[in-house]
Structure formats: structure tokens, C-alpha cells
Protein backbone atom coordinates (compact mmCIF):
# COMPACT_ATOMS: atom_id res chain seq x y z
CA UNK A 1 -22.65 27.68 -18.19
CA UNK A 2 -22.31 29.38 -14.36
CA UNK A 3 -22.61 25.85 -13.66
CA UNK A 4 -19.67 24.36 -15.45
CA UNK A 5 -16.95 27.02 -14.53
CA UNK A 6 -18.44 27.00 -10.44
CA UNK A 7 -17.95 23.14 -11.03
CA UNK A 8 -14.32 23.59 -12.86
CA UNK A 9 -13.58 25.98 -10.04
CA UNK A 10 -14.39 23.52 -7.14
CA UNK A 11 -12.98 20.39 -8.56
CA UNK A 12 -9.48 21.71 -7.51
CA UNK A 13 -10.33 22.66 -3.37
CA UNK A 14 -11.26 18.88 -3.25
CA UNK A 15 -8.09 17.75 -4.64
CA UNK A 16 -5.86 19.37 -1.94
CA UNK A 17 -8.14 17.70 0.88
CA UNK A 18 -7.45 14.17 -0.27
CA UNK A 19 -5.34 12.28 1.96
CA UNK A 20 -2.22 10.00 1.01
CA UNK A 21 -2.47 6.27 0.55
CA UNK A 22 -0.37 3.46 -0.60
CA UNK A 23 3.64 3.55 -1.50
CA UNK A 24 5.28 6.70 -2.39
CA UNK A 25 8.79 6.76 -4.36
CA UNK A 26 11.14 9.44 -4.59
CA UNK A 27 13.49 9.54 -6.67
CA UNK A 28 17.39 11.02 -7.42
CA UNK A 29 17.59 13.73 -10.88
CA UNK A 30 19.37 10.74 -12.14
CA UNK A 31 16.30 8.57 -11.85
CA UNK A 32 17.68 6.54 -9.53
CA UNK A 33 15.63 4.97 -6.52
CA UNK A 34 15.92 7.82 -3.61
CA UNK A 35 13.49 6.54 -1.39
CA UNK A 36 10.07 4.39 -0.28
CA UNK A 37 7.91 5.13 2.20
CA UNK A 38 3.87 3.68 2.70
CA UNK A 39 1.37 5.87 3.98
CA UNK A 40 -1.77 4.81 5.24
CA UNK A 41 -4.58 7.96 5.97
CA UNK A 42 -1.74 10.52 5.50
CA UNK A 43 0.68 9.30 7.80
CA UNK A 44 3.80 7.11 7.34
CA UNK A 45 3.73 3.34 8.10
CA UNK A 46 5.79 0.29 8.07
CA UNK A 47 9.00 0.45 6.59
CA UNK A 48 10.46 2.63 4.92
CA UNK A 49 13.79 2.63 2.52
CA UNK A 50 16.81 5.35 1.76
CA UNK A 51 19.03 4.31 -1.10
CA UNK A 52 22.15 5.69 -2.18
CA UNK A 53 22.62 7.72 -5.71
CA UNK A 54 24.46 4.35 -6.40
CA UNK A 55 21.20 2.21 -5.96
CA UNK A 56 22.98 0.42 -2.56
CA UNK A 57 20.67 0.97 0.18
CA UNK A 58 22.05 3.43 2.82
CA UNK A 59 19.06 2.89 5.63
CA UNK A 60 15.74 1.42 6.88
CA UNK A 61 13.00 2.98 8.77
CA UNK A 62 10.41 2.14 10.55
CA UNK A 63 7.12 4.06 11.32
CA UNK A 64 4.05 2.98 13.61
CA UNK A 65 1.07 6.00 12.86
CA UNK A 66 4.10 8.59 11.40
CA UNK A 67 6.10 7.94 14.20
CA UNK A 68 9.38 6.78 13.57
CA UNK A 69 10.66 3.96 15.86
């Protein structure tokens, strides 16, 4: 049983070390499209996308290692 909750206590710590990956989407209380951004080991790369509450897109980024260019 000291097993299970030391396991059930740890399981959380790991989950806040993890590191992001792949496309992330934000979006407007609306539901509209806010924004899309890909991350690759945590940081921000390619491009990324700003959109209006409309749905027009307002803006393009563009990000080598989290650095915008």
C-alpha cells in the first residue's frame, strides 16, 4: 500500500519535467482560432500564426530554436 500512494505521489513531479512537442493552438473564449505555434524540445520553431477574433489572420512568425526572426 506505501507503495501505491509513494507511486501516486511521484507520478505528478514527472509530469511537470516533460518537455513540449508538436503544434500548440490557442484559442479565443469564443472558440475561435487565436493562435499556432510548433515547438520542438520546448522551444518554438518554424512558423507560427496570430488570427483575429474574426478568424482573418492578423500575423506570421517565424522562430529558429525560440528565437523569433
Amino acid at each position: 500500500m506505501r507503495k501505491l500512494i509513494l507511486l501516486l505521489l511521484f507520478i505528478p513531479l514527472v509530469s511537470f519535467g516533460q518537455v513540449k512537442n508538436g503544434k500548440v493552438k490557442t484559442y479565443y473564449k469564443s472558440g475561435e482560432l487565436k493562435y499556432t505555434v510548433n515547438y520542438v524540445d520546448g522551444l518554438k520553431q518554424g512558423e507560427a500564426k496570430v488570427y483575429y477574433e474574426s478568424g482573418e489572420l492578423a500575423s506570421k512568425e517565424y522562430y529558429v530554436d525560440g528565437v523569433k526572426q
